[in-house]
C-alpha atoms as a PDB file:
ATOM      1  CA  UNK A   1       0.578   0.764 -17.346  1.00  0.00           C
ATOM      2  CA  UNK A   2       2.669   3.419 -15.419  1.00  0.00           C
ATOM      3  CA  UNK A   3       5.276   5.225 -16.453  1.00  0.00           C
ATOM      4  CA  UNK A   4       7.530   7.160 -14.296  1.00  0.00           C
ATOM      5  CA  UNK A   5      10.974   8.405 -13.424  1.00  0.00           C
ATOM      6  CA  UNK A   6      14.131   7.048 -10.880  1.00  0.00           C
ATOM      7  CA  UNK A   7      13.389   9.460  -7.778  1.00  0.00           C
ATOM      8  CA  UNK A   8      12.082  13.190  -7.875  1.00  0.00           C
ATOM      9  CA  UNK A   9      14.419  14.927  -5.719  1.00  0.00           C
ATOM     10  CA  UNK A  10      17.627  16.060  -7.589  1.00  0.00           C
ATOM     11  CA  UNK A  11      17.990  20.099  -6.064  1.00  0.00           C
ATOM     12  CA  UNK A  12      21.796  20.394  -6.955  1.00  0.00           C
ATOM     13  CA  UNK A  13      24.800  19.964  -9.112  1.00  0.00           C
ATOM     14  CA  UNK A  14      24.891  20.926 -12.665  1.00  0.00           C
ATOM     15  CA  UNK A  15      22.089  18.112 -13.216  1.00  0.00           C
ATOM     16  CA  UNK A  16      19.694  19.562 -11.505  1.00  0.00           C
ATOM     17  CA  UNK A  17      15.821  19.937 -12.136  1.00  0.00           C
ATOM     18  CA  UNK A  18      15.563  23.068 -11.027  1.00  0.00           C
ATOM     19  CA  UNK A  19      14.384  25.102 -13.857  1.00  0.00           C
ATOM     20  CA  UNK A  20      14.332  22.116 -16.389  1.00  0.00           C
ATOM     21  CA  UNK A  21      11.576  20.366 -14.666  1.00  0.00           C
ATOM     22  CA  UNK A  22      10.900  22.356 -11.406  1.00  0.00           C
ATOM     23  CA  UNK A  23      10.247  25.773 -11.394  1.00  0.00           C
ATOM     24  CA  UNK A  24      13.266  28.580 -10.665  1.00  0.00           C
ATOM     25  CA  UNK A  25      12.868  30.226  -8.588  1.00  0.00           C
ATOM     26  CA  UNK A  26      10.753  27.965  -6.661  1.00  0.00           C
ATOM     27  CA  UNK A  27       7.468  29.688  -4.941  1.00  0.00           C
ATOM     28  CA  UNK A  28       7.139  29.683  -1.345  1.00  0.00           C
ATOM     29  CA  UNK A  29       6.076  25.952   0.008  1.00  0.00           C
ATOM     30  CA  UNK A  30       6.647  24.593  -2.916  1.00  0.00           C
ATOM     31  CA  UNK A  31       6.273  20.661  -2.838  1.00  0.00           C
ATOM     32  CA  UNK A  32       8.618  18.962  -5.168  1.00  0.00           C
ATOM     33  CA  UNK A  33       6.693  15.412  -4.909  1.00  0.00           C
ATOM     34  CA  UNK A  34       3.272  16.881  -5.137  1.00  0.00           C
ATOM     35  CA  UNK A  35       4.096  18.917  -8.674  1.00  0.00           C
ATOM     36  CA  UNK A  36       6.272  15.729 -10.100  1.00  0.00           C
ATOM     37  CA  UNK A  37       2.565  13.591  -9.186  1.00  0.00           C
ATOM     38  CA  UNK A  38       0.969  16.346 -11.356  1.00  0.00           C
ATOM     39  CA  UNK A  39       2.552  14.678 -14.457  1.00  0.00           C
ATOM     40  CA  UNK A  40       2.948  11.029 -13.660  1.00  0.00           C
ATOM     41  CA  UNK A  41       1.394   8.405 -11.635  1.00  0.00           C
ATOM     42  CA  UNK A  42       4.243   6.298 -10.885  1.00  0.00           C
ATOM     43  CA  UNK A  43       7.891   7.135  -9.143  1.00  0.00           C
ATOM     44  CA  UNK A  44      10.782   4.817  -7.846  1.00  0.00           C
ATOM     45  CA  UNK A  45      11.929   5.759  -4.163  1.00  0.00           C
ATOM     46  CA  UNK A  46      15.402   6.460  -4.053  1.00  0.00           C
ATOM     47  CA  UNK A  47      16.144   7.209  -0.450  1.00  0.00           C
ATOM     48  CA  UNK A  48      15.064   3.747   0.136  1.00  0.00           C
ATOM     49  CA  UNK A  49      17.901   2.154  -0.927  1.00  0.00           C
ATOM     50  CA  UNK A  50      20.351   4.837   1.127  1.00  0.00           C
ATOM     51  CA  UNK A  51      18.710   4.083   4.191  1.00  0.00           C
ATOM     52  CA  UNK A  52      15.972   2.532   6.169  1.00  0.00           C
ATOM     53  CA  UNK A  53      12.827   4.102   4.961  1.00  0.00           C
ATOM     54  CA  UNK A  54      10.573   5.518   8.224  1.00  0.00           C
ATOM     55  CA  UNK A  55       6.898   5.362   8.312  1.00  0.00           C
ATOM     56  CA  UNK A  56       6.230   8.606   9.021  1.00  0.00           C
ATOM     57  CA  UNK A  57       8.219   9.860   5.844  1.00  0.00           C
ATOM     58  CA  UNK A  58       6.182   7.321   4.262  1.00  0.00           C
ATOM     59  CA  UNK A  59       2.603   8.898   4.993  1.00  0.00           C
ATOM     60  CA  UNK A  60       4.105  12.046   4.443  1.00  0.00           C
ATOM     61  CA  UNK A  61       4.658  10.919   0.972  1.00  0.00           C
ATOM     62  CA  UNK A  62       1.228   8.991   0.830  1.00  0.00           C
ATOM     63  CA  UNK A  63      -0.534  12.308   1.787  1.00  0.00           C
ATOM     64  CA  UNK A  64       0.968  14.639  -1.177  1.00  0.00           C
ATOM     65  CA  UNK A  65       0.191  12.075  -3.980  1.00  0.00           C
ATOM     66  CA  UNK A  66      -3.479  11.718  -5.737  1.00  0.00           C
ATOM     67  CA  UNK A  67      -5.259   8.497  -4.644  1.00  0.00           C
ATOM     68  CA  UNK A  68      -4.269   6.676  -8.050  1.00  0.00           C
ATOM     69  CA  UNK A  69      -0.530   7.096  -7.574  1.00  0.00           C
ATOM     70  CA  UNK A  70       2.178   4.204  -7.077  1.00  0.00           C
ATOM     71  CA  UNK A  71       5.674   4.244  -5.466  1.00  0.00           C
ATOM     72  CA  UNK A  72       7.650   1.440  -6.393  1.00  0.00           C
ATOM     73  CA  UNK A  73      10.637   1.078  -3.538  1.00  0.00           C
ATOM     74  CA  UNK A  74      13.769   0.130  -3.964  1.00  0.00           C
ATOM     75  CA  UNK A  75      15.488  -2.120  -1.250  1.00  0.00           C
ATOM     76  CA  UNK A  76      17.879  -1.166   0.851  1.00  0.00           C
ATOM     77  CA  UNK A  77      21.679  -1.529  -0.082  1.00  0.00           C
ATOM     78  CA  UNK A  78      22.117  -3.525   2.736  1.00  0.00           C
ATOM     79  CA  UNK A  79      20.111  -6.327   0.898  1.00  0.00           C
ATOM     80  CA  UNK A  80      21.492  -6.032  -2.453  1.00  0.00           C
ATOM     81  CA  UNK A  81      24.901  -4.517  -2.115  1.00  0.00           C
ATOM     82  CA  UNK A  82      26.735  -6.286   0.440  1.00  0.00           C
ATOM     83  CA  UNK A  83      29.977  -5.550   0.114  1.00  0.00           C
ATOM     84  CA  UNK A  84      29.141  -1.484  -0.589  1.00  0.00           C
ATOM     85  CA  UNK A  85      27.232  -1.753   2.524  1.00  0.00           C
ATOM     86  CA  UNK A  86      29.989  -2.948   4.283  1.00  0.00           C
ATOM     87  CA  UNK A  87      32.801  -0.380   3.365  1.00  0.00           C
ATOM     88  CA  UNK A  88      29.672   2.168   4.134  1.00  0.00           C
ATOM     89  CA  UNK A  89      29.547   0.386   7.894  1.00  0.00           C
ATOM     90  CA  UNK A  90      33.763  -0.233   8.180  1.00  0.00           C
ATOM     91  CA  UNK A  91      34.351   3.425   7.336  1.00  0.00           C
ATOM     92  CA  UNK A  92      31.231   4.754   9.963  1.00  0.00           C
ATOM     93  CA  UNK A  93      33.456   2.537  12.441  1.00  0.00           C
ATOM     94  CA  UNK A  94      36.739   3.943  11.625  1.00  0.00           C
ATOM     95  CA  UNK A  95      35.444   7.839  11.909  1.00  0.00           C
ATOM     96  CA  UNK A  96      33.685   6.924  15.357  1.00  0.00           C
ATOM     97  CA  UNK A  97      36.042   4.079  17.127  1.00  0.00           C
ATOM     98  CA  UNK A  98      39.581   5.506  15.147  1.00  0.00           C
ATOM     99  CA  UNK A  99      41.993   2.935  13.566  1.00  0.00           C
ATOM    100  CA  UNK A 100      41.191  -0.001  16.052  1.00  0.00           C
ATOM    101  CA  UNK A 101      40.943  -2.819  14.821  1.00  0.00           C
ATOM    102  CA  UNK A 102      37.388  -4.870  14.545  1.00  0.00           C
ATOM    103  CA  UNK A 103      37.375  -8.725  14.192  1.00  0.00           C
ATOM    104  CA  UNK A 104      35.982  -9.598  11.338  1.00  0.00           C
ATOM    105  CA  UNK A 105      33.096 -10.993  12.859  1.00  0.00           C
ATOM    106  CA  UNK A 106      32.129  -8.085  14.770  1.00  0.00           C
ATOM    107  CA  UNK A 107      31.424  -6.671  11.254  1.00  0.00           C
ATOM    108  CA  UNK A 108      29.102  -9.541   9.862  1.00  0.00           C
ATOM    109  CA  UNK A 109      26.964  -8.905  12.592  1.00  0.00           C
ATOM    110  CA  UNK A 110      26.367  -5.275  11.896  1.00  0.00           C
ATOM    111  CA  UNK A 111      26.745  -6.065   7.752  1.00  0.00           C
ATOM    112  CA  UNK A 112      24.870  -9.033   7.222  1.00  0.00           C
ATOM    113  CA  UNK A 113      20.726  -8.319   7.130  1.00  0.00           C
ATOM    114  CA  UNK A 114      18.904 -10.401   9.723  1.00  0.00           C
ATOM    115  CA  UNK A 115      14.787 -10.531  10.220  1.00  0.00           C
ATOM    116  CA  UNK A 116      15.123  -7.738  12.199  1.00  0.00           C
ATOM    117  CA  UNK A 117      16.129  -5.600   9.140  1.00  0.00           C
ATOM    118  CA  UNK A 118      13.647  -6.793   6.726  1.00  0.00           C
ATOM    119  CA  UNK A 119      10.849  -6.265   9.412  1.00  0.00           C
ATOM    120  CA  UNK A 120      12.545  -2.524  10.032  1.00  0.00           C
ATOM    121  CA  UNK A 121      11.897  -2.242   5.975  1.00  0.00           C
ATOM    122  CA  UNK A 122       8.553  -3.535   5.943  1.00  0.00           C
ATOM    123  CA  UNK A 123       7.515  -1.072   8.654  1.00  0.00           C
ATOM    124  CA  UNK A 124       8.907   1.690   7.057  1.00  0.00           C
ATOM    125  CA  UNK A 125       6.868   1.241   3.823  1.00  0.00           C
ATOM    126  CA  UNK A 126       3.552   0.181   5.171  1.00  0.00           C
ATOM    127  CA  UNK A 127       2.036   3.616   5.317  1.00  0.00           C
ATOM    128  CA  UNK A 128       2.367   3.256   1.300  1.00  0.00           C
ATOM    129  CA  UNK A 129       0.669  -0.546   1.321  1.00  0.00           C
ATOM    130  CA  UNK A 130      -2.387   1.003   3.830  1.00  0.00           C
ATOM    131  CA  UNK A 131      -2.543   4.108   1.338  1.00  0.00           C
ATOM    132  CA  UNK A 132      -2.797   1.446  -1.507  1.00  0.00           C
ATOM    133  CA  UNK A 133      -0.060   3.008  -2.865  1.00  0.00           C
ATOM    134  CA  UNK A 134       2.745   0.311  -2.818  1.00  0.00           C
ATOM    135  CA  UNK A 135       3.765  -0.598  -6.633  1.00  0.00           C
ATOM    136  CA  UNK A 136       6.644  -3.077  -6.320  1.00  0.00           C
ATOM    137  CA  UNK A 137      10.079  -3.454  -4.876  1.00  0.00           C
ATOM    138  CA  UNK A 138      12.940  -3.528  -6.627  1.00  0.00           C
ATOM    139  CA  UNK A 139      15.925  -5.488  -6.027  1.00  0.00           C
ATOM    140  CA  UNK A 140      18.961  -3.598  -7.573  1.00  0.00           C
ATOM    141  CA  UNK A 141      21.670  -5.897  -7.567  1.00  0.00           C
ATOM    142  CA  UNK A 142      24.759  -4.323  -9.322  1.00  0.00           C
ATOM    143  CA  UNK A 143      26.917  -5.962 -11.900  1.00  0.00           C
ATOM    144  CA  UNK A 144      29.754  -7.471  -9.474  1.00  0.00           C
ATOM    145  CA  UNK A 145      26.619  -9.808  -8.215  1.00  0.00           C
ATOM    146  CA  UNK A 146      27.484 -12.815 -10.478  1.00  0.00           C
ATOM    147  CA  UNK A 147      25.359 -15.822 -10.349  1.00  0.00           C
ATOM    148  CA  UNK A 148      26.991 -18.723  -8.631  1.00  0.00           C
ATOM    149  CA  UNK A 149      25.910 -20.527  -5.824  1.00  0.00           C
ATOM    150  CA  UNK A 150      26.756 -17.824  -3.060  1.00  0.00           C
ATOM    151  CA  UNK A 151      24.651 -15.088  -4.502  1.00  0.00           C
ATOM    152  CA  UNK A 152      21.554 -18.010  -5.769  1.00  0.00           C
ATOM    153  CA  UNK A 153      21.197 -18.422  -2.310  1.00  0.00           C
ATOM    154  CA  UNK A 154      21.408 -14.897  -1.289  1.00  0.00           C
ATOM    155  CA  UNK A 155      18.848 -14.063  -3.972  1.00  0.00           C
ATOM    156  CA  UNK A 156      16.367 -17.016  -3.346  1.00  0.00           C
ATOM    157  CA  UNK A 157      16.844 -15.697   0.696  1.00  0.00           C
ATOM    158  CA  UNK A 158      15.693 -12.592  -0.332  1.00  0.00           C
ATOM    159  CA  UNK A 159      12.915 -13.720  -2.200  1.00  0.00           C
ATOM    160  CA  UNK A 160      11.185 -15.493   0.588  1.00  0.00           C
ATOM    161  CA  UNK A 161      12.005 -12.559   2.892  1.00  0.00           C
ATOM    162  CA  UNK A 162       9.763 -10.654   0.794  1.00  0.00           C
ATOM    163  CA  UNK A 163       7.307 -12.983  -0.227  1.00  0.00           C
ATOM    164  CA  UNK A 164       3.703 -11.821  -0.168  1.00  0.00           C
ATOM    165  CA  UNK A 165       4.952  -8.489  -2.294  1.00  0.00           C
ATOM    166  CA  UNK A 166       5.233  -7.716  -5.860  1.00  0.00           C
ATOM    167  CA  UNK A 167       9.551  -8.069  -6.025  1.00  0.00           C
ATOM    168  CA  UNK A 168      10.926  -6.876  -9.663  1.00  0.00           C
ATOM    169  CA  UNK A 169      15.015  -7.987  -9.636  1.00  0.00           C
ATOM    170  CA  UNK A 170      17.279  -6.155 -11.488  1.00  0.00           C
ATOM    171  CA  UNK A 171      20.240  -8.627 -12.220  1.00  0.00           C
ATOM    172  CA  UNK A 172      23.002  -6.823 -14.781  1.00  0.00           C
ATOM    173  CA  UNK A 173      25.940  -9.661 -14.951  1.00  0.00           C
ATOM    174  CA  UNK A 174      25.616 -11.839 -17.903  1.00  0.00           C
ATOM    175  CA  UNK A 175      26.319 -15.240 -15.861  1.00  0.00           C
ATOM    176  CA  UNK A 176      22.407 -14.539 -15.219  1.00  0.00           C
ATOM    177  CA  UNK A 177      21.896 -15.876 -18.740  1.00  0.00           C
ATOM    178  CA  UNK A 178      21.483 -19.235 -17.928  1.00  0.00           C
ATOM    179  CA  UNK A 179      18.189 -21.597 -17.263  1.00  0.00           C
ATOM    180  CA  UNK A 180      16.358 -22.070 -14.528  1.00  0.00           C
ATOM    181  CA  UNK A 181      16.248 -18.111 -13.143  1.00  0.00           C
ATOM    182  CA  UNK A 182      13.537 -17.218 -14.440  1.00  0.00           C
ATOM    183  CA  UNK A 183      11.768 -20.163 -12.710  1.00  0.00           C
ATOM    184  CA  UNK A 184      13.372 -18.981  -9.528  1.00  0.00           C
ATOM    185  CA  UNK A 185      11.480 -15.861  -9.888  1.00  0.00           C
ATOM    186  CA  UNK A 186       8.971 -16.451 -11.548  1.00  0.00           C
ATOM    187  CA  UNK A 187       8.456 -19.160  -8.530  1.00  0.00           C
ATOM    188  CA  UNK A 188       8.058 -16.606  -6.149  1.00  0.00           C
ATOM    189  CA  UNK A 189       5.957 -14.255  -8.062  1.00  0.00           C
ATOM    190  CA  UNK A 190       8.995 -11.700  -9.105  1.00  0.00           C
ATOM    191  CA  UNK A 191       9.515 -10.256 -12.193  1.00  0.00           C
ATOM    192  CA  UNK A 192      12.995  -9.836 -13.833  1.00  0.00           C
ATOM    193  CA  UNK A 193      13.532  -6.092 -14.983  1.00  0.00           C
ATOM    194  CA  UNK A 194      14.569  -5.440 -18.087  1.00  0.00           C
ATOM    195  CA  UNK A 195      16.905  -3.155 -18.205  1.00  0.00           C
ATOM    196  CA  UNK A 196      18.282  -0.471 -20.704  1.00  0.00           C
ATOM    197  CA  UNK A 197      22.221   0.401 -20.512  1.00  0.00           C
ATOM    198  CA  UNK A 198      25.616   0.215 -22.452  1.00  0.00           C
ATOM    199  CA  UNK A 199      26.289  -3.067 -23.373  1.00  0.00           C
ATOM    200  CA  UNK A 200      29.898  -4.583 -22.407  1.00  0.00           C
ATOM    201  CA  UNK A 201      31.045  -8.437 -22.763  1.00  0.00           C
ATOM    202  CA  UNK A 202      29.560  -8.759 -19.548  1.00  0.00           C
ATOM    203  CA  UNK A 203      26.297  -7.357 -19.628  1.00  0.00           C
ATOM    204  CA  UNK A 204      23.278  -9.681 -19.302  1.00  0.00           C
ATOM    205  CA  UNK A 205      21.420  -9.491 -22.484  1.00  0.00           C
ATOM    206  CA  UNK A 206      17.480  -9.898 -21.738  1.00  0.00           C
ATOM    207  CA  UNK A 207      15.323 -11.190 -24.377  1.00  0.00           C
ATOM    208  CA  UNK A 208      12.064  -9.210 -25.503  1.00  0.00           C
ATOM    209  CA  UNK A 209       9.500  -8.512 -22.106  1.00  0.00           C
ATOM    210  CA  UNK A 210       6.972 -11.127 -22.567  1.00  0.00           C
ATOM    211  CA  UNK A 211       3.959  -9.435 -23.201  1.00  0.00           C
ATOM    212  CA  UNK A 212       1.675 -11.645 -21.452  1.00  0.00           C
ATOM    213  CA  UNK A 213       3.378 -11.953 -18.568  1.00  0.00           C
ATOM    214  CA  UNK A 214       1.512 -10.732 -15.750  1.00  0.00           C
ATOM    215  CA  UNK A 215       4.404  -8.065 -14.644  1.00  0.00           C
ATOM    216  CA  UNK A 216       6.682  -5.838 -17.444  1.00  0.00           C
ATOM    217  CA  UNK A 217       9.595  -3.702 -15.091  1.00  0.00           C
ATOM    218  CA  UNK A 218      11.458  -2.030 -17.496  1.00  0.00           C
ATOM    219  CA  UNK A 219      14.504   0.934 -16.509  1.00  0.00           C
ATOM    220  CA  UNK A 220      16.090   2.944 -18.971  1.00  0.00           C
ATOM    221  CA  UNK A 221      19.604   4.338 -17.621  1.00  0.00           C
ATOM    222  CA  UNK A 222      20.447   5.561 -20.877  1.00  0.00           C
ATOM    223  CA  UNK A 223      23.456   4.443 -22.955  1.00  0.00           C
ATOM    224  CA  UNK A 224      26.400   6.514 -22.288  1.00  0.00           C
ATOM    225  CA  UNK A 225      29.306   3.756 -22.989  1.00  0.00           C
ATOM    226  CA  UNK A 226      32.024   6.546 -22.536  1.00  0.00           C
ATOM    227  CA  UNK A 227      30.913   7.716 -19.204  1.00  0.00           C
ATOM    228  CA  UNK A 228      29.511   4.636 -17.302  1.00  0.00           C
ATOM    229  CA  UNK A 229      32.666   3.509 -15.762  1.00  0.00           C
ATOM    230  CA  UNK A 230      35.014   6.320 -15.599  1.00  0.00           C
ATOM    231  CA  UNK A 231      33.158   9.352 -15.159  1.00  0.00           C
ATOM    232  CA  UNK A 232      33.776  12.493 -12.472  1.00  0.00           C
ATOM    233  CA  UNK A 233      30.904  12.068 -11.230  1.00  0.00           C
ATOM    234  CA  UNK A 234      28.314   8.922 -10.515  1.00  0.00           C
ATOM    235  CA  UNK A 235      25.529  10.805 -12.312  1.00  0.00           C
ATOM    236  CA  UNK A 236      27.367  11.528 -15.203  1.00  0.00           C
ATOM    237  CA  UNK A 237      27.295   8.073 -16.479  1.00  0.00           C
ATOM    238  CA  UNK A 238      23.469   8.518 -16.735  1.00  0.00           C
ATOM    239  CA  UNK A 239      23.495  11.737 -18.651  1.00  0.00           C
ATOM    240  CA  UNK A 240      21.825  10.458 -22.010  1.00  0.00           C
ATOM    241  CA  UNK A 241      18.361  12.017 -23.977  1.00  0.00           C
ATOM    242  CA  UNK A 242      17.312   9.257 -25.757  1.00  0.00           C
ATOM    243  CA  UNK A 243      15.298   9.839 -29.206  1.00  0.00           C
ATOM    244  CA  UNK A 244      12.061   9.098 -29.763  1.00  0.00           C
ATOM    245  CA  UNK A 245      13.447   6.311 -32.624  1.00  0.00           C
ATOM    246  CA  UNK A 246      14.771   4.732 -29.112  1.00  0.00           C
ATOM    247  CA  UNK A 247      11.892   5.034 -27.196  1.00  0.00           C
ATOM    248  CA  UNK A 248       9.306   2.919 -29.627  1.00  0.00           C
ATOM    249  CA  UNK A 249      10.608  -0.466 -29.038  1.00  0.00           C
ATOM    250  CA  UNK A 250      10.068   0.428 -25.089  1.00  0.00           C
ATOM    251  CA  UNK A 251       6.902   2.137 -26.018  1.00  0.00           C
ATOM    252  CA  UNK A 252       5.763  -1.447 -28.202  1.00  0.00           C
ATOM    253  CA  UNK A 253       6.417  -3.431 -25.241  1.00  0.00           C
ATOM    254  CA  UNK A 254       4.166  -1.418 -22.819  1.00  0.00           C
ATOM    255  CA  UNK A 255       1.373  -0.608 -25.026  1.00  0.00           C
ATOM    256  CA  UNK A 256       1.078  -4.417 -25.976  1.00  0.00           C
ATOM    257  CA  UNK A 257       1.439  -5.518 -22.033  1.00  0.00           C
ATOM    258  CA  UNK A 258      -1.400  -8.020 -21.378  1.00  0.00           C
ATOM    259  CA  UNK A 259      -0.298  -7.932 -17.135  1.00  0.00           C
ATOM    260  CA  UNK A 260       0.671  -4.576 -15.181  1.00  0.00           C
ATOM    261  CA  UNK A 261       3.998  -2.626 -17.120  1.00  0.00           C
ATOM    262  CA  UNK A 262       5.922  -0.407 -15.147  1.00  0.00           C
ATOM    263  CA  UNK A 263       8.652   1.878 -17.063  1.00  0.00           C
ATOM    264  CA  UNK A 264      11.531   3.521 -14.673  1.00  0.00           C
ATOM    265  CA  UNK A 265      13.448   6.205 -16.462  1.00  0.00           C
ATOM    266  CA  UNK A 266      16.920   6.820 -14.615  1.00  0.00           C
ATOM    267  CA  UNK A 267      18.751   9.220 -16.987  1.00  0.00           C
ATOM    268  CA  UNK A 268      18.134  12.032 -14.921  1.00  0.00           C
ATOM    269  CA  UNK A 269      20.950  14.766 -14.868  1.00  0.00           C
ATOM    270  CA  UNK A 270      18.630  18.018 -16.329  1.00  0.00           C
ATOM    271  CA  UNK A 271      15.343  16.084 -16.062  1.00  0.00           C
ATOM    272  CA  UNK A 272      16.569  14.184 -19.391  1.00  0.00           C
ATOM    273  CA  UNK A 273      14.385  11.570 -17.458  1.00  0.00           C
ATOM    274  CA  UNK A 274      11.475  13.485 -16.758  1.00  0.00           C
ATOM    275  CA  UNK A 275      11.487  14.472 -20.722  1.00  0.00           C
ATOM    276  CA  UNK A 276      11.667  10.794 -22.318  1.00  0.00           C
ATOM    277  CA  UNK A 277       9.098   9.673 -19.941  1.00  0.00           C
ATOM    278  CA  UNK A 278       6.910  12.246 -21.333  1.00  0.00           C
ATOM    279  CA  UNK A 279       7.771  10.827 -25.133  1.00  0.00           C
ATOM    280  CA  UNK A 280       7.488   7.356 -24.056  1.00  0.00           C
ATOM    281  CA  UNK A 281       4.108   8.402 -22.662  1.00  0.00           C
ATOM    282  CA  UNK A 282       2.682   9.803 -25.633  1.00  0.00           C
ATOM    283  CA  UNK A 283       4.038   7.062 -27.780  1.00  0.00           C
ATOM    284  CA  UNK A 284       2.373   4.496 -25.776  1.00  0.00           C
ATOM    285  CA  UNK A 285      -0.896   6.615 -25.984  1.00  0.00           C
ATOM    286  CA  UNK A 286      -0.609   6.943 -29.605  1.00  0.00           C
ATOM    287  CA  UNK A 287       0.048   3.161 -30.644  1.00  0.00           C
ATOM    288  CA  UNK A 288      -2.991   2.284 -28.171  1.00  0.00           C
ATOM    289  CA  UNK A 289      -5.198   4.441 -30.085  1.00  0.00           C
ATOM    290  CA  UNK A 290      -4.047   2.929 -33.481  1.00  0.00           C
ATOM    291  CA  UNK A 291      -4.626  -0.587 -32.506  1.00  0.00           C
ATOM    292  CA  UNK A 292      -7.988  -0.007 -31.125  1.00  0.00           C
ATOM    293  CA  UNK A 293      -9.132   1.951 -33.972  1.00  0.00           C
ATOM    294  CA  UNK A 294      -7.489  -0.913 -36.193  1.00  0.00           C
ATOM    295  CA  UNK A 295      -9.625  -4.053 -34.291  1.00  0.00           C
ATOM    296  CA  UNK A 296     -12.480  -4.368 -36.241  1.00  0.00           C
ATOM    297  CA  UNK A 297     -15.919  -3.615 -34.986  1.00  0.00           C
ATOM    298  CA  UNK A 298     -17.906  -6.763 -33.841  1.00  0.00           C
ATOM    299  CA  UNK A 299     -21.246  -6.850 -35.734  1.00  0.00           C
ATOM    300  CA  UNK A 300     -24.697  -8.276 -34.001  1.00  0.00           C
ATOM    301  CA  UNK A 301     -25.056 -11.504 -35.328  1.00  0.00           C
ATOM    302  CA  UNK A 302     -29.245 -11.615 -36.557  1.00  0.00           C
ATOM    303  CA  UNK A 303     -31.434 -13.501 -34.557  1.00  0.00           C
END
């Protein structure tokens, strides 16, 4: 069971860690990755998802992490978020070639992911999988990916592109709710994460983690409804301290995980993340002790 937060770099802005989490002022060489490891054993990788990841950031981040830890990477945009990645790509174009116009093909190529861009992926992240330090991936989709055929396919695609690792899918759009997905994934050995956010009419709404499934992803972005889609800035639709009344469900499902259980906090703005994962951790701890002091003691039967 790990327990962890969304990324460990966040140096600016009036969400920063600095001086929440990290100290301020910060003494000379310090290492923001090696003091986060100090506390937890588990992180998601968000730079992975902004770009390719390179291997020799990779060992760099193997090398200033205690044997034990995991990073759990997220994919890169280009595999889950088509069409951002491709007003990401159309406006590179524009600032380098001007207002010419591209044909629309011309675009696909560069847009849509081909083997060549998993295996860049893959080589970026092995350093972690040779330290023994690869968790699992995560496939972010965001809530415009609905589930009809189009995206089924794109999905199942993805799956065998990454078959032979431990793939967690993050699917928020509530046309998800229907049979025969969890098959899917649970076909290729992927979990679906359950995720924590404000619920609208078109949210998917996950049942309970099954405890006894052999992976539990779970990531908390907090439940600010009044920010999430109209805020001034993206973070601010994660600024949210959850209580510790919030946090025991989350903490129920981990401490009774059978399999591996991952928890993800992504409220981050002031280390609101680093804070609940703390809670979450102790909770966890403290329900563990309770049912092992409640299992009764096995007696030698006489001979």
């Amino acid at each position: 069971m790990r327990i962890g937060t969304s990324g460990w770099h966040y140096p600016t802005g009036p969400g920063t860690w600095n001086g929440p989490f990290y100290p301020k002022p910060r003494p000379k060489g310090f290492d923001e990755l090696a003091f986060y490891a100090e506390t937890f054993d588990f992180v998601e990788i968000n730079a992975t998802f902004y770009g390719q990841p390179r291997a020799e950031v990779a060992a760099q981040w193997a090398a200033r992490t205690p044997p034990h830890f995991e990073f759990a990477a997220k994919l890169y945009q280009q595999f889950t978020h088509p069409r951002l990645f491709r007003e990401r790509v159309e406006r590179q174009l524009t600032s380098a070639l001007g207002a010419a116009d591209l044909p629309s093909s011309a675009i696909d190529a560069l847009v849509n992911a081909n083997q060549a861009d998993i295996d860049e992926f893959k080589r970026g992240i092995d350093p972690l999988a040779a330290a023994g330090k690869l968790g699992p991936l995560l496939a972010q989709f965001p809530a415009s990916f609905h589930n009809d055929a189009r995206s089924r396919a794109h999905l199942a695609a993805l799956l065998r592109a990454f078959h032979g690792y431990t793939l967690c899918v993050e699917l928020r759009h509530r046309t998800w709710n229907t049979e025969g997905i969890e098959a899917l994934l649970d076909g290729f050995g992927a979990a679906w994460v359950q995720i924590d956010e404000p619920k609208f009419k078109d949210s998917v709404q996950h049942v309970p983690a099954a405890e006894r499934a052999p992976l539990v992803y779970l990531r908390l972005h907090g439940r600010n409804a009044r920010t999430w889609w109209n805020h001034a800035h993206r973070d601010d639709r994660y600024d949210y301290d959850y209580s510790k009344e919030e946090l025991e469900p989350f903490a129920k499902t981990l401490a009774r995980a059978e399999g591996r259980a991952y928890a993800a906090l992504n409220n981050h703005p002031r280390a609101q993340a680093v804070a609940n994962a703390k809670t979450l951790k102790q909770l966890v701890e403290e329900m563990t002790a309770a049912d092992t002091a409640n299992v009764p003691a096995v007696r030698p039967s006489p001979e």
